[in-house]
Protein backbone atom coordinates (compact mmCIF):
# COMPACT_ATOMS: atom_id res chain seq x y z
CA UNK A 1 61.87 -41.29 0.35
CA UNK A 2 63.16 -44.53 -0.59
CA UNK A 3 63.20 -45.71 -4.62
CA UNK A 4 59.99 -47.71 -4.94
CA UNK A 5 60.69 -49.43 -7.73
CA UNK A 6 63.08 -51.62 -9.82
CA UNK A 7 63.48 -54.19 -12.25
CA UNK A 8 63.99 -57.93 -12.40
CA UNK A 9 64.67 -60.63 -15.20
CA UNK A 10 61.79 -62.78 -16.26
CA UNK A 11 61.33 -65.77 -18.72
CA UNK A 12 60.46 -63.21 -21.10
CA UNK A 13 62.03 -60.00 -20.60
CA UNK A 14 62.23 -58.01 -17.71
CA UNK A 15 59.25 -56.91 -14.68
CA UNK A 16 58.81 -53.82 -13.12
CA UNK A 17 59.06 -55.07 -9.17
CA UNK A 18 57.29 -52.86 -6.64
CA UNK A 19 59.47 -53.57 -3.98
CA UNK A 20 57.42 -52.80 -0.76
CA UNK A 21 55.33 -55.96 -1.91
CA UNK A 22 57.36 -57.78 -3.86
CA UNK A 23 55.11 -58.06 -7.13
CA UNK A 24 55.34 -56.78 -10.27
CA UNK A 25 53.87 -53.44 -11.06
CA UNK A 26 50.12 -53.26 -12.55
CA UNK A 27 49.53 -50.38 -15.03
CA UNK A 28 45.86 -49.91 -15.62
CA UNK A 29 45.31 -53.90 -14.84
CA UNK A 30 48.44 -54.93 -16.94
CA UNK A 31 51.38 -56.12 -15.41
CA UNK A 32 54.74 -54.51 -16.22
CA UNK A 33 56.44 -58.09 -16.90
CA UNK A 34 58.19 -59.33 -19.84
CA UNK A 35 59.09 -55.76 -20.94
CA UNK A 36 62.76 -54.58 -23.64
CA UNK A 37 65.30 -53.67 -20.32
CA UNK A 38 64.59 -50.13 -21.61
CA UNK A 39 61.29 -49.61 -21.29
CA UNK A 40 61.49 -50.75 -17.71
CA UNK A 41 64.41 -48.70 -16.59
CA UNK A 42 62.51 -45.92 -18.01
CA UNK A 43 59.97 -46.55 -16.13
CA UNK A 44 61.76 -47.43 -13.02
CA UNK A 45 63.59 -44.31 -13.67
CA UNK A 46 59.98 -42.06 -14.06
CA UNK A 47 58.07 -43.96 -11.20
CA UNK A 48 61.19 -43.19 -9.01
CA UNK A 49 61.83 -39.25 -10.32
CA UNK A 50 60.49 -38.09 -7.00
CA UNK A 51 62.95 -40.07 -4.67
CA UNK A 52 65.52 -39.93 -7.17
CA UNK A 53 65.46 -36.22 -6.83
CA UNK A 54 64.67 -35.64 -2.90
CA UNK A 55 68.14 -37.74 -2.82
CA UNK A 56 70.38 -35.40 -5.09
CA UNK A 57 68.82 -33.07 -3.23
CA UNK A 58 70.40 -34.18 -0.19
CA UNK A 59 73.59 -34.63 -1.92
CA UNK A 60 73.96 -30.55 -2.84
């Protein structure tokens, strides 16, 4: 399972890029853009917890 998503600088903050289509991430018909750098590594972070953990998995 590959990690889905990441995060990318914007003019006013940072976006949550889906990174199979290369556009930001829509939450309930919001786009993750212009978010603190926290916010969107935690949600990087909890949108990815599935791949994130099949891979340490792997590691073991």
């Amino acid at each position: 399972m590959i990690e889905r998503y990441d995060i990318r600088q914007d003019d006013h903050g940072w976006t949550v890029l889906d990174v199979v289509t290369s556009r930001p991430l829509v939450i309930m018909h919001v786009p993750q853009v212009g978010l603190d750098v926290r916010d969107a590594l935690e949600l990087v972070d909890t949108l990815d917890w599935p791949a994130i953990r099949e891979r340490r998995s792997f590691q073991d």
